[in-house]
PDB file of N, CA and C in Angstrom:
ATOM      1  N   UNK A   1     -11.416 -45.992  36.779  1.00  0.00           N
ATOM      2  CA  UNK A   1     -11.463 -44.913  35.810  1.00  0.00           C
ATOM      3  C   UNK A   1     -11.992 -43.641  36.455  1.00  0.00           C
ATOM      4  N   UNK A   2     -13.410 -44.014  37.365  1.00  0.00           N
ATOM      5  CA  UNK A   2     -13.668 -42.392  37.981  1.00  0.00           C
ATOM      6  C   UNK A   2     -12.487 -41.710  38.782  1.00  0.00           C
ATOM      7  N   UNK A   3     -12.368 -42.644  39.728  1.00  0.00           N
ATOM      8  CA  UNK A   3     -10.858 -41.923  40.353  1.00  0.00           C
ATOM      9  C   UNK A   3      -9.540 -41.265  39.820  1.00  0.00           C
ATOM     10  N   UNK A   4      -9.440 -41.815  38.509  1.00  0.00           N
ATOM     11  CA  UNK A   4      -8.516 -41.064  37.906  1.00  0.00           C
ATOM     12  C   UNK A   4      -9.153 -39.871  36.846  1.00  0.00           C
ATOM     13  N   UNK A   5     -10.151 -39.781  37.216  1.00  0.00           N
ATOM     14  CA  UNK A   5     -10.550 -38.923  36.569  1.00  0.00           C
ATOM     15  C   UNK A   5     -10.966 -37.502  37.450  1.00  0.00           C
ATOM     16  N   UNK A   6     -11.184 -37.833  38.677  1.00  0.00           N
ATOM     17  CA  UNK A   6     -10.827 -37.025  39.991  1.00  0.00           C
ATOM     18  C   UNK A   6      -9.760 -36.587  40.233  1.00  0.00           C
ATOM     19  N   UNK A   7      -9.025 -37.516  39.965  1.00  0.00           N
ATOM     20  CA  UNK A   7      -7.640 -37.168  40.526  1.00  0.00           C
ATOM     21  C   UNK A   7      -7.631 -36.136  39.562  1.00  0.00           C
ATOM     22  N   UNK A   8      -7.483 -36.155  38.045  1.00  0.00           N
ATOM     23  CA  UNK A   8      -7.487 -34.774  37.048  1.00  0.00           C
ATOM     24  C   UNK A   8      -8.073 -33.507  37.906  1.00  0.00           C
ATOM     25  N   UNK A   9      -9.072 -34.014  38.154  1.00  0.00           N
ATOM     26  CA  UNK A   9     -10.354 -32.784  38.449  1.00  0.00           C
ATOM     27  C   UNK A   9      -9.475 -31.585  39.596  1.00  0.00           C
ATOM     28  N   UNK A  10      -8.878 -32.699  40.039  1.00  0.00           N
ATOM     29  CA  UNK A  10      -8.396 -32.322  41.848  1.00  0.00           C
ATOM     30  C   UNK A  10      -6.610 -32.035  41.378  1.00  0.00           C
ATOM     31  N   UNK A  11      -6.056 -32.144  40.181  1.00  0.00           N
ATOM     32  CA  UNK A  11      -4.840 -31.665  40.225  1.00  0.00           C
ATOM     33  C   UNK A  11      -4.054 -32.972  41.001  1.00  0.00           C
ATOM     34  N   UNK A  12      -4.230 -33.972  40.833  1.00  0.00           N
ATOM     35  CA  UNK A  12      -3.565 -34.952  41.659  1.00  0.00           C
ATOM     36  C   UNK A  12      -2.635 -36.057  41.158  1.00  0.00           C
ATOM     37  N   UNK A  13      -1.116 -35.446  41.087  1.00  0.00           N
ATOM     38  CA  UNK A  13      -0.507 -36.111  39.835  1.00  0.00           C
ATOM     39  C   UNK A  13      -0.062 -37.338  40.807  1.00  0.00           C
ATOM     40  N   UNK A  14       0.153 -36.846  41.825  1.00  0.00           N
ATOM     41  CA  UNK A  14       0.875 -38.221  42.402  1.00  0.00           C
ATOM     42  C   UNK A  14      -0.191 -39.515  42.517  1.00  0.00           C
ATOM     43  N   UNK A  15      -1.187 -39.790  42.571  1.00  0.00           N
ATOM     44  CA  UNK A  15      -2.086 -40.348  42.729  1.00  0.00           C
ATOM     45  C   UNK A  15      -2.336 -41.210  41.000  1.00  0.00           C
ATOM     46  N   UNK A  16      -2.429 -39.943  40.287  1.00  0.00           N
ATOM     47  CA  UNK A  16      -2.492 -40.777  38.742  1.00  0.00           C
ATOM     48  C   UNK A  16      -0.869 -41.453  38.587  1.00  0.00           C
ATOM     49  N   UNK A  17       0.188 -41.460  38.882  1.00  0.00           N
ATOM     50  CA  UNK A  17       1.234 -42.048  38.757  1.00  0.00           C
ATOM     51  C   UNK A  17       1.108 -43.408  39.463  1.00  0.00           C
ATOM     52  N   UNK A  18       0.825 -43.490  40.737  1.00  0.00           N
ATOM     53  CA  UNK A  18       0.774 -44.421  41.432  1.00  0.00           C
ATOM     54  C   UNK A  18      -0.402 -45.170  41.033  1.00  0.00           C
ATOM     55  N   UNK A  19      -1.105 -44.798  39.817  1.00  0.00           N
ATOM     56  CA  UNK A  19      -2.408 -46.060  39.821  1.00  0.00           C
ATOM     57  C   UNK A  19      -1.843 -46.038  37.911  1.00  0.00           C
ATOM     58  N   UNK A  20      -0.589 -45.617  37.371  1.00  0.00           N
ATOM     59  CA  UNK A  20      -0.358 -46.422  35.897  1.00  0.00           C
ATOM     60  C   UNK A  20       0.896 -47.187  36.076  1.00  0.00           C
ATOM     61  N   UNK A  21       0.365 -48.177  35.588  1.00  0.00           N
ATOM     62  CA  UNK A  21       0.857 -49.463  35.941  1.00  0.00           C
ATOM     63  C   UNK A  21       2.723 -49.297  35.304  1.00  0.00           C
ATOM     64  N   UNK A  22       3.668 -49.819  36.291  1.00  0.00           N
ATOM     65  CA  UNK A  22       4.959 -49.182  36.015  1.00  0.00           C
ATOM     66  C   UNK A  22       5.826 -49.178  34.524  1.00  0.00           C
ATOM     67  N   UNK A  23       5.716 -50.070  34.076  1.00  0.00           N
ATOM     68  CA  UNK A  23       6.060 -50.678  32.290  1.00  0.00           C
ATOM     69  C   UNK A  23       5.668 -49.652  31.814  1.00  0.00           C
ATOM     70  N   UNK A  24       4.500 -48.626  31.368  1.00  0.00           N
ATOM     71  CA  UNK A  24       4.237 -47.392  30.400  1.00  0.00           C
ATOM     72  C   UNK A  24       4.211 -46.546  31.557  1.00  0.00           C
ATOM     73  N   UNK A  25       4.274 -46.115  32.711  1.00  0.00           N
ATOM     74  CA  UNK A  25       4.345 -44.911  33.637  1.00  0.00           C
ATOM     75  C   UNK A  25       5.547 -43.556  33.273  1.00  0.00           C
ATOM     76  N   UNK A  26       4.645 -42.370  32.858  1.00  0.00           N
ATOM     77  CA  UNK A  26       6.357 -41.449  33.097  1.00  0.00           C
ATOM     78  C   UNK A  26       6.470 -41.171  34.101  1.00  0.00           C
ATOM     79  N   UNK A  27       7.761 -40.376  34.085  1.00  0.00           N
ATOM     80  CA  UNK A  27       8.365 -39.962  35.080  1.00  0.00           C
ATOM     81  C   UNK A  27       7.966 -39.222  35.815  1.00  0.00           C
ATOM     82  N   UNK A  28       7.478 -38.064  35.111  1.00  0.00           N
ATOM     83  CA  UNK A  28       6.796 -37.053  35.537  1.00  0.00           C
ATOM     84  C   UNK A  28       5.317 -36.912  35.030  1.00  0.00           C
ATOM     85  N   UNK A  29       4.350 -36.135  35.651  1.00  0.00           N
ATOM     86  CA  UNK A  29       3.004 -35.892  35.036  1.00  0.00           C
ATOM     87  C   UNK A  29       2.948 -34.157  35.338  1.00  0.00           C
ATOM     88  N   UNK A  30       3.208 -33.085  34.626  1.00  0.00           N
ATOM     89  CA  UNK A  30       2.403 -31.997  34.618  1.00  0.00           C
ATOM     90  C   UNK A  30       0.979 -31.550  34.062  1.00  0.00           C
ATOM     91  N   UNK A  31       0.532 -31.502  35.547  1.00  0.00           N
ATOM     92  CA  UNK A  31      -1.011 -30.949  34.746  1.00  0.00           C
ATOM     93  C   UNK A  31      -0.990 -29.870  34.431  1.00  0.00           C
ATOM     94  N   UNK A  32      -2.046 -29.361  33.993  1.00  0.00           N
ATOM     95  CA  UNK A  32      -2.023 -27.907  33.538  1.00  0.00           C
ATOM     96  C   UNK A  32      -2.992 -27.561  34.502  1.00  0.00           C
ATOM     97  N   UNK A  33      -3.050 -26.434  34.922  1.00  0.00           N
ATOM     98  CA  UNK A  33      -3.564 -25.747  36.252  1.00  0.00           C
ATOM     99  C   UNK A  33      -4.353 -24.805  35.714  1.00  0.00           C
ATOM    100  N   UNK A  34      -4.788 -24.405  33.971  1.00  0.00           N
ATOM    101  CA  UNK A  34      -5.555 -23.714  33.677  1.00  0.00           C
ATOM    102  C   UNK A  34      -6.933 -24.559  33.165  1.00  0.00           C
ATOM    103  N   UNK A  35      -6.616 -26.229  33.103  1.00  0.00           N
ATOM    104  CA  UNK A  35      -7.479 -27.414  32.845  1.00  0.00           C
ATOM    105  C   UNK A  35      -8.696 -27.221  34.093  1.00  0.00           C
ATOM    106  N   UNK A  36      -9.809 -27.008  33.523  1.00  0.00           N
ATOM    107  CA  UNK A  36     -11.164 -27.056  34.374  1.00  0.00           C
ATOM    108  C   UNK A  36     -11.936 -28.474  33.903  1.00  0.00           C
ATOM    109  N   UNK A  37     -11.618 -29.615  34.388  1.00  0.00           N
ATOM    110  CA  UNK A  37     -12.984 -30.567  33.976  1.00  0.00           C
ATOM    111  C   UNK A  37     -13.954 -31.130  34.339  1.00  0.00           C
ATOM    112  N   UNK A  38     -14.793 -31.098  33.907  1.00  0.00           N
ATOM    113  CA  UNK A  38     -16.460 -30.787  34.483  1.00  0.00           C
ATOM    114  C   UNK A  38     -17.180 -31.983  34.202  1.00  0.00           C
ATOM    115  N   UNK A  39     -16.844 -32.975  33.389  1.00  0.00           N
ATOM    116  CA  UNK A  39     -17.803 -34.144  33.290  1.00  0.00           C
ATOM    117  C   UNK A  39     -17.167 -35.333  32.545  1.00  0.00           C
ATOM    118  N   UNK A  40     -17.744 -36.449  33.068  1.00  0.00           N
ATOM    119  CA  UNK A  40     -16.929 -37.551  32.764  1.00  0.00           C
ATOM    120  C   UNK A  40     -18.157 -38.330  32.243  1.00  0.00           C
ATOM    121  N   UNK A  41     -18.283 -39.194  31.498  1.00  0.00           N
ATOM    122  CA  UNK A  41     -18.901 -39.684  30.668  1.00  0.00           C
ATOM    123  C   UNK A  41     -18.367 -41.438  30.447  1.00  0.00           C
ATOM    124  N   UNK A  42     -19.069 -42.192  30.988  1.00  0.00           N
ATOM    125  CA  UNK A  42     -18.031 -43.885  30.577  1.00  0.00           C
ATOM    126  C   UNK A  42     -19.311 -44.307  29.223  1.00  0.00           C
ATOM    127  N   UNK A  43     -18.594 -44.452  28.334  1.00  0.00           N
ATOM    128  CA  UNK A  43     -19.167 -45.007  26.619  1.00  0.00           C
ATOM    129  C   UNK A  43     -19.314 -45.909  26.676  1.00  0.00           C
ATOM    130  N   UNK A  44     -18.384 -47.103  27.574  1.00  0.00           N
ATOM    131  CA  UNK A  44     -18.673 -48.249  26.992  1.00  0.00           C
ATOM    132  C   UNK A  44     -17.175 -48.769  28.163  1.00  0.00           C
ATOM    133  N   UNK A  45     -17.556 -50.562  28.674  1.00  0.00           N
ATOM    134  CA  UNK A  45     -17.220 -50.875  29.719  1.00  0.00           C
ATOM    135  C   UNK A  45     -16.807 -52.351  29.127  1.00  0.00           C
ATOM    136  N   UNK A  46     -15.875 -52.797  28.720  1.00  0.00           N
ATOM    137  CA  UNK A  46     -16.040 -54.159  28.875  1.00  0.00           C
ATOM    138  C   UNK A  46     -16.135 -55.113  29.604  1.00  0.00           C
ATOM    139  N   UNK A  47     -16.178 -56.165  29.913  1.00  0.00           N
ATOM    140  CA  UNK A  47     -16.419 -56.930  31.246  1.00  0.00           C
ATOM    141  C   UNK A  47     -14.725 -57.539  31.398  1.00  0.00           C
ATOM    142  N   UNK A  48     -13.733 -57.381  32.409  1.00  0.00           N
ATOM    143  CA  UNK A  48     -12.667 -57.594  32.653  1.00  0.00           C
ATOM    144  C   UNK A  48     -12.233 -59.361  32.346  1.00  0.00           C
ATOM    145  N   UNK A  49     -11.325 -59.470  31.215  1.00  0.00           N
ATOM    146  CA  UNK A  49     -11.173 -61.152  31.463  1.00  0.00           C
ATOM    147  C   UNK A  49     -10.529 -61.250  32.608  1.00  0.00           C
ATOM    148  N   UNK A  50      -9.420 -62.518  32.400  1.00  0.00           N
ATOM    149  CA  UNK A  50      -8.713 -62.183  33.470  1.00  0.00           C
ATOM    150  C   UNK A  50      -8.111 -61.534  33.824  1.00  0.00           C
ATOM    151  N   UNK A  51      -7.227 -60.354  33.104  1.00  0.00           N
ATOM    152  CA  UNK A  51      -6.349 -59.485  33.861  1.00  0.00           C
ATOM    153  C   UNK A  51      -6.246 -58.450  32.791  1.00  0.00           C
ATOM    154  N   UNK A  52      -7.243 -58.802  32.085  1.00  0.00           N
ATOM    155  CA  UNK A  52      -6.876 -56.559  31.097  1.00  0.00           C
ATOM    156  C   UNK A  52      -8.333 -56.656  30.832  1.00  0.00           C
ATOM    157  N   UNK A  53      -8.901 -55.566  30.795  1.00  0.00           N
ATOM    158  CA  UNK A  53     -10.173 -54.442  31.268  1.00  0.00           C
ATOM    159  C   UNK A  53      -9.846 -53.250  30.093  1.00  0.00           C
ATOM    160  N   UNK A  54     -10.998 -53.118  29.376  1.00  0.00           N
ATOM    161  CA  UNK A  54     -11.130 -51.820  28.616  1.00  0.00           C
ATOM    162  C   UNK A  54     -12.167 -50.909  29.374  1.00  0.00           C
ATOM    163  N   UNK A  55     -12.006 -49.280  29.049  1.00  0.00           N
ATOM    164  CA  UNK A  55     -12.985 -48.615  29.408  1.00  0.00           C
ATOM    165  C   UNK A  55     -12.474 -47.358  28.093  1.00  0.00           C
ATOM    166  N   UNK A  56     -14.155 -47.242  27.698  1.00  0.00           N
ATOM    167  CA  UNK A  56     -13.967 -46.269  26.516  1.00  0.00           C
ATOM    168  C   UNK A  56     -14.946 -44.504  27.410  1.00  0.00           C
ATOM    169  N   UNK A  57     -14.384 -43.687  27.713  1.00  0.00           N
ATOM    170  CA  UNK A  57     -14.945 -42.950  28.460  1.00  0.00           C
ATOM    171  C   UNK A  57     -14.753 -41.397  26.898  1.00  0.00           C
ATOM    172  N   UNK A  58     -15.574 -40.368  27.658  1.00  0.00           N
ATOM    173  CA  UNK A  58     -15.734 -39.317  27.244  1.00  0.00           C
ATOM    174  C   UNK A  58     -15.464 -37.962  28.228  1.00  0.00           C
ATOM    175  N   UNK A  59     -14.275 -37.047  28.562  1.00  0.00           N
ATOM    176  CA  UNK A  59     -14.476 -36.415  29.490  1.00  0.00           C
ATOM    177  C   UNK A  59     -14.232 -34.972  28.795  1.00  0.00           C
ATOM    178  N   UNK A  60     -15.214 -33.851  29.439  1.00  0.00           N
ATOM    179  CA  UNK A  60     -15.126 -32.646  28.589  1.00  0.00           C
ATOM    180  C   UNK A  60     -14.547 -31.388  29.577  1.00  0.00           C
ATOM    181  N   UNK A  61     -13.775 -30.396  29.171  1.00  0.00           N
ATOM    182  CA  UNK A  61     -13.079 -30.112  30.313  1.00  0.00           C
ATOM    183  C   UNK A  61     -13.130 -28.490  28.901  1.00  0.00           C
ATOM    184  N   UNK A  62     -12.432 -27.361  29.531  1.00  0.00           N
ATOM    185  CA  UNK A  62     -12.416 -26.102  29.613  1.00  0.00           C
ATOM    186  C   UNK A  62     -11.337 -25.700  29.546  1.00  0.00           C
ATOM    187  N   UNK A  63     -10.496 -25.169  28.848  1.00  0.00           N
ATOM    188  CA  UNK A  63      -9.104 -24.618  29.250  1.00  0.00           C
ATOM    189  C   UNK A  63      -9.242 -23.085  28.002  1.00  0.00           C
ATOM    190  N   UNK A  64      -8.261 -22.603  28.934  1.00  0.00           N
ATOM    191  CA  UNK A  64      -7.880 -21.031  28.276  1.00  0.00           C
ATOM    192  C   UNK A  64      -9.157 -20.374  27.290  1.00  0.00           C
ATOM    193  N   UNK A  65     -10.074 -20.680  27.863  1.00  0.00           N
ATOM    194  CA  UNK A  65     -10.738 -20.304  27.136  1.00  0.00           C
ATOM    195  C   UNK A  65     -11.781 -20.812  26.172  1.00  0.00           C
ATOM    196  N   UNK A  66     -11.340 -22.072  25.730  1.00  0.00           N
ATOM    197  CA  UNK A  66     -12.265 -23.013  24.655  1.00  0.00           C
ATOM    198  C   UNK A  66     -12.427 -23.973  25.331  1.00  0.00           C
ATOM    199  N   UNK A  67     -13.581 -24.588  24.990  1.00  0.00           N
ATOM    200  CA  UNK A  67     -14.423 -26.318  25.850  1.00  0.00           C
ATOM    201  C   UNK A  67     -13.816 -27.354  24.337  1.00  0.00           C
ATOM    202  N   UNK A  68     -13.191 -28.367  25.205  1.00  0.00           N
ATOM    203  CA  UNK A  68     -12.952 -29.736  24.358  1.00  0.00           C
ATOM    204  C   UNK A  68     -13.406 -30.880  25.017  1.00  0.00           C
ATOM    205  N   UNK A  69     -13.212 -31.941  24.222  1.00  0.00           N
ATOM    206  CA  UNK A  69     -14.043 -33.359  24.804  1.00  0.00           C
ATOM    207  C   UNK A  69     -12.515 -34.529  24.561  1.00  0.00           C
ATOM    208  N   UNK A  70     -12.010 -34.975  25.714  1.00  0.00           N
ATOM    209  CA  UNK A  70     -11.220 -36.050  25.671  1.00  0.00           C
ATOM    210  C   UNK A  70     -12.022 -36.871  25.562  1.00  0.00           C
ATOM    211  N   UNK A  71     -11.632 -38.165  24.527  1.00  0.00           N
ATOM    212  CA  UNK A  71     -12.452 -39.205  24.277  1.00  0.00           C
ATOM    213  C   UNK A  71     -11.269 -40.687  24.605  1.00  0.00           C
ATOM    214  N   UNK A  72     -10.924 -41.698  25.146  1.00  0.00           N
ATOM    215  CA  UNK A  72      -9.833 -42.568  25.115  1.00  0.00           C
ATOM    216  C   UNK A  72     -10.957 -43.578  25.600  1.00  0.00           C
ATOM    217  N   UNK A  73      -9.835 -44.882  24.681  1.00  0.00           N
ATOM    218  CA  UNK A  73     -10.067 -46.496  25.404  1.00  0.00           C
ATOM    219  C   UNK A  73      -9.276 -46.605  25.414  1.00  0.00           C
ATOM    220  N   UNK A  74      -9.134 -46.853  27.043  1.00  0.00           N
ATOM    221  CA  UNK A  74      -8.457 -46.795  28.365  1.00  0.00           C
ATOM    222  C   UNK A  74      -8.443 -48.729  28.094  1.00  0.00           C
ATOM    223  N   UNK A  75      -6.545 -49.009  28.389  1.00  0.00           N
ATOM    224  CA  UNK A  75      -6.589 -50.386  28.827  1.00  0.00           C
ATOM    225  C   UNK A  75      -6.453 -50.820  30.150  1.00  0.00           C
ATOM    226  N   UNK A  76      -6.626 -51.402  31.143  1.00  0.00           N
ATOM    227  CA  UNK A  76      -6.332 -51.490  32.215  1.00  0.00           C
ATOM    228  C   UNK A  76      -5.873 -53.154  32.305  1.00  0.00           C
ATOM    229  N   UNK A  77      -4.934 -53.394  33.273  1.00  0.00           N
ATOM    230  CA  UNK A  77      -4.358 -54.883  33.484  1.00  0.00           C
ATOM    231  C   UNK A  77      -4.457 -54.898  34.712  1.00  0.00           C
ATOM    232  N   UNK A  78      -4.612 -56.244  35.798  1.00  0.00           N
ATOM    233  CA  UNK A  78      -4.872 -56.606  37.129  1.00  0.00           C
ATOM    234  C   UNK A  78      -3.562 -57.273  37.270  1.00  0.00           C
ATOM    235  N   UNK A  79      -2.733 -56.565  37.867  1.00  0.00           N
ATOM    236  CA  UNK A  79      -1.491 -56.685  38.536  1.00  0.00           C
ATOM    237  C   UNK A  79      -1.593 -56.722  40.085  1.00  0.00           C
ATOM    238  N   UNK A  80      -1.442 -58.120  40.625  1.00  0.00           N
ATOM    239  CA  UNK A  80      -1.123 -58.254  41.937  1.00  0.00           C
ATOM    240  C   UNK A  80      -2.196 -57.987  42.840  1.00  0.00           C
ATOM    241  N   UNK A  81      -3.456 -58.351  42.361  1.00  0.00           N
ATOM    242  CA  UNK A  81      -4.532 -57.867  42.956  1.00  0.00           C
ATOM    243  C   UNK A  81      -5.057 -56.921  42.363  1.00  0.00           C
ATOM    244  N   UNK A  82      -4.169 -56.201  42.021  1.00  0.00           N
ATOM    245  CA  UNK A  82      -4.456 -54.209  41.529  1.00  0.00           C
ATOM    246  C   UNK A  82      -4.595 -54.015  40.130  1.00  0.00           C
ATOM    247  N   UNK A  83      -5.495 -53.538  40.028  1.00  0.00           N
ATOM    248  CA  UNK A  83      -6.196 -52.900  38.524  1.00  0.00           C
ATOM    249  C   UNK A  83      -4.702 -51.623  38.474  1.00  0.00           C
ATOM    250  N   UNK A  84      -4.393 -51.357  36.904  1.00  0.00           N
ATOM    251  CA  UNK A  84      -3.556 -50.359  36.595  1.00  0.00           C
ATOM    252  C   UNK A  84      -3.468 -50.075  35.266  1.00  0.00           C
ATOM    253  N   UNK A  85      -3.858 -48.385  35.284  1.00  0.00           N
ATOM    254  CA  UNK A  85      -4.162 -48.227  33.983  1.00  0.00           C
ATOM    255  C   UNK A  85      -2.727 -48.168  33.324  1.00  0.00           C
ATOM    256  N   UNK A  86      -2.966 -49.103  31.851  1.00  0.00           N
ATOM    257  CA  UNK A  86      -1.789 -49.095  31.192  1.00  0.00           C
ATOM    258  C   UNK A  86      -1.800 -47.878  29.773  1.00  0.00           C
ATOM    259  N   UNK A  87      -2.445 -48.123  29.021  1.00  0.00           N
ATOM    260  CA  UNK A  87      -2.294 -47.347  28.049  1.00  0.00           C
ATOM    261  C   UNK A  87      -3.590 -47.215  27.161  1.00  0.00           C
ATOM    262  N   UNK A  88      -4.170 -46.086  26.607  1.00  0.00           N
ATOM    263  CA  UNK A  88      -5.273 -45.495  25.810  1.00  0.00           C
ATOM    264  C   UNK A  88      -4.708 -44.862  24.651  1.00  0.00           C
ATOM    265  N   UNK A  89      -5.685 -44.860  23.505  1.00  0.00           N
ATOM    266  CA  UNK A  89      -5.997 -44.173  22.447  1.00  0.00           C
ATOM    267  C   UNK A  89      -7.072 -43.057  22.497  1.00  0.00           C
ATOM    268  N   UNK A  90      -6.594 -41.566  22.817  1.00  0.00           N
ATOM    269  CA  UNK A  90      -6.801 -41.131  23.006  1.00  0.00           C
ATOM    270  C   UNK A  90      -7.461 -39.865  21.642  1.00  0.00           C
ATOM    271  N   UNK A  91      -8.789 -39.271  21.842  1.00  0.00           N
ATOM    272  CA  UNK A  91      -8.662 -38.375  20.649  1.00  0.00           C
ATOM    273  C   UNK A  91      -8.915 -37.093  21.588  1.00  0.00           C
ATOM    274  N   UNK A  92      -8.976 -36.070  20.804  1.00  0.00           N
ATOM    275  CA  UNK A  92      -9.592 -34.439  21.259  1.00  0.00           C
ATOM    276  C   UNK A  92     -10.020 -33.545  20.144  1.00  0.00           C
ATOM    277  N   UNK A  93     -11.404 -33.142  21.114  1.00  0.00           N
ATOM    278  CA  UNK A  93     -12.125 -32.723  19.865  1.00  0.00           C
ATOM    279  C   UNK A  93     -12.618 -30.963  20.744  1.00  0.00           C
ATOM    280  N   UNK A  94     -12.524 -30.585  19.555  1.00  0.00           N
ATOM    281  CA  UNK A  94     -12.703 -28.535  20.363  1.00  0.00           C
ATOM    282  C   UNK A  94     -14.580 -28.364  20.234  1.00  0.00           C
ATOM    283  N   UNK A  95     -14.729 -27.931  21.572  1.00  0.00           N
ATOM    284  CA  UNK A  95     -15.976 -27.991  21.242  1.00  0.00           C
ATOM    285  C   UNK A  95     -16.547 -26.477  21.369  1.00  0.00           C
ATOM    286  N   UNK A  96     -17.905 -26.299  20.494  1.00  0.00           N
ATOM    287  CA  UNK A  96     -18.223 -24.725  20.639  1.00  0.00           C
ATOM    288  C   UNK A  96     -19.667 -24.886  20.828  1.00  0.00           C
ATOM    289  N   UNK A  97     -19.963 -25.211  21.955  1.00  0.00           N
ATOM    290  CA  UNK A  97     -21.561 -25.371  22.696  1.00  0.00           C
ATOM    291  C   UNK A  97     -22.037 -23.650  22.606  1.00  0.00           C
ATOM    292  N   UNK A  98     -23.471 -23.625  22.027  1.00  0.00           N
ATOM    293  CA  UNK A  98     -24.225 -22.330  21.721  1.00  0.00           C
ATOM    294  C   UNK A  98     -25.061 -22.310  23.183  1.00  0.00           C
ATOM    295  N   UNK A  99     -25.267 -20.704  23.506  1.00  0.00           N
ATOM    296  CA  UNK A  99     -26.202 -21.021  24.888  1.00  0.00           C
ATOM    297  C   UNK A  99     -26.844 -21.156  25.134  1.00  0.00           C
ATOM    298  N   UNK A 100     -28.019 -21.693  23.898  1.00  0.00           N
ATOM    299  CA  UNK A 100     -28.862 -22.622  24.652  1.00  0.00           C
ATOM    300  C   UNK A 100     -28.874 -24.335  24.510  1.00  0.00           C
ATOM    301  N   UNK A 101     -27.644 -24.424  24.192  1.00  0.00           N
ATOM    302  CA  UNK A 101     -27.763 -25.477  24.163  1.00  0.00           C
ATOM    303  C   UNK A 101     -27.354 -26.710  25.549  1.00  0.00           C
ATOM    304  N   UNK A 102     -27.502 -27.883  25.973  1.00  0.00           N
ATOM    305  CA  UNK A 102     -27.565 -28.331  27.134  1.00  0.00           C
ATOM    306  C   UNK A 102     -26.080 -28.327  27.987  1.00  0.00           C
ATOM    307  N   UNK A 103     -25.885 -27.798  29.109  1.00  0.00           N
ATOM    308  CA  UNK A 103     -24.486 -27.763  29.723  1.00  0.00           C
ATOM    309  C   UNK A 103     -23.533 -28.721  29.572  1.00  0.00           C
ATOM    310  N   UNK A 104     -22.303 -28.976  29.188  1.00  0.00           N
ATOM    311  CA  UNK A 104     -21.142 -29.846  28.954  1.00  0.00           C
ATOM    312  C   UNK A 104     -21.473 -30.265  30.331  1.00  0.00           C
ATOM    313  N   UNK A 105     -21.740 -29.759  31.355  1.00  0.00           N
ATOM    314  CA  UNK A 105     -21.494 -30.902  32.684  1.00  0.00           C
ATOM    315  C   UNK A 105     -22.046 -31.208  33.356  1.00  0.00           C
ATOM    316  N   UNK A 106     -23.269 -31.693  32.448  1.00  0.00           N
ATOM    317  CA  UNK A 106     -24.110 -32.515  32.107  1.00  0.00           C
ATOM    318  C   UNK A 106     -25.569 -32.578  33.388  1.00  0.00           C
ATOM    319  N   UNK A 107     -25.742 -31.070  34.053  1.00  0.00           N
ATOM    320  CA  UNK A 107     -26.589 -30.604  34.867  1.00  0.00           C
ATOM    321  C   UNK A 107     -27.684 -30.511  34.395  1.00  0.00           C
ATOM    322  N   UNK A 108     -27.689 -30.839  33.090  1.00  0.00           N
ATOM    323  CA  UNK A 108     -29.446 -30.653  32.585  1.00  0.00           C
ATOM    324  C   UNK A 108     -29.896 -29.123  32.119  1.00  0.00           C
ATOM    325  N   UNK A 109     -28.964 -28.010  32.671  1.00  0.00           N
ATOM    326  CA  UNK A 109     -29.697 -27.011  32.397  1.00  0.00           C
ATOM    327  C   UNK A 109     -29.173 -25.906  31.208  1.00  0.00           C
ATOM    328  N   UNK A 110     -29.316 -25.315  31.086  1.00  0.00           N
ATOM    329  CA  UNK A 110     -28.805 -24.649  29.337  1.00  0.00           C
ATOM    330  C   UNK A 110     -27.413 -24.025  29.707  1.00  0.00           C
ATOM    331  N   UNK A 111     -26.715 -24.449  28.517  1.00  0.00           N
ATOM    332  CA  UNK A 111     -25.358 -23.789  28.814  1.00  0.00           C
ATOM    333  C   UNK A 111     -24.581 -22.651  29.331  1.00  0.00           C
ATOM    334  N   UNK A 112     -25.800 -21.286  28.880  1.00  0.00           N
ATOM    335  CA  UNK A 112     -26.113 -19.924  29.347  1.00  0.00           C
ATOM    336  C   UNK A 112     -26.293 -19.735  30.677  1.00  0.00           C
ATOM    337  N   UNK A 113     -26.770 -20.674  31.236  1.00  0.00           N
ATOM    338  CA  UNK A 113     -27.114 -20.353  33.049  1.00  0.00           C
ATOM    339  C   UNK A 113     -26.092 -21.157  33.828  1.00  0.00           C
ATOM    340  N   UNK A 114     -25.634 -21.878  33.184  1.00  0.00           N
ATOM    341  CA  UNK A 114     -24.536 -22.955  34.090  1.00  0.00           C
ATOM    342  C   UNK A 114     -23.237 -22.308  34.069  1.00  0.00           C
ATOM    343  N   UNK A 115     -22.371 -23.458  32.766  1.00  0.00           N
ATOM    344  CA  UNK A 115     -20.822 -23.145  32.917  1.00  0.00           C
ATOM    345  C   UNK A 115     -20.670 -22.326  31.808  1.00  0.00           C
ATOM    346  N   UNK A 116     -21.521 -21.528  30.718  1.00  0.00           N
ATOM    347  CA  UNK A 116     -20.872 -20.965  30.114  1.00  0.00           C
ATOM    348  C   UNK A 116     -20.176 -19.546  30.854  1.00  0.00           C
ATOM    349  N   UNK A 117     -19.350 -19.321  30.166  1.00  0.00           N
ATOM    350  CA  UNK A 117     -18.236 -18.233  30.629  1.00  0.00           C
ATOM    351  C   UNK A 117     -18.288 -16.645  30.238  1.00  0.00           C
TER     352      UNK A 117
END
């Protein structure tokens, strides 16, 4: 899950293609290149049976202007050795952090001195 959540960070579509598992994979992945995301958050981890793995994560990211919070549980299946994310329920929520309140990416220090904009 962190790695694909890097890979976002880093603009790295080929990388998130090659780690969702081929049965739900598209074709294509466009990111958006105005997407800034700044913190990743794992909620909750289940312990993998044999071959499907949940992960319920929180990641909050910046675009055009307004801060939102992706929230998904993430399924993952162990194909061939290889973990591959298959498919999440995903929500999004718009967020409007005041400046003093604590930084979305999650530095500890008030929103005003960090990433606000």
């Amino acid at each position: 899950m962190r790695s694909r959540y890097s890979a976002f960070s880093l603009g790295l579509s080929d990388y998130l293609l090659a780690t969702w598992h081929p049965t739900t994979r598209p074709a294509k992945l466009a990111l958006d290149p105005n997407t800034r995301w700044k913190a990743l958050t794992i909620v909750a981890a289940e312990p993998p049976s044999t071959t499907t793995g949940y992960v319920h994560f929180r990641a909050c990211f910046y675009e055009l202007g307004h801060w939102h919070a992706l929230e998904e549980a993430s399924r993952f299946i162990d194909d061939q050795k290889r973990w591959w994310y298959v498919d999440g329920t995903p929500s999004l929520t718009r967020l409007k952090p005041r400046r003093n309140d604590p930084c979305l990416c999650g530095s500890g220090r008030k929103f005003k001195g960090c990433c606000g904009v």
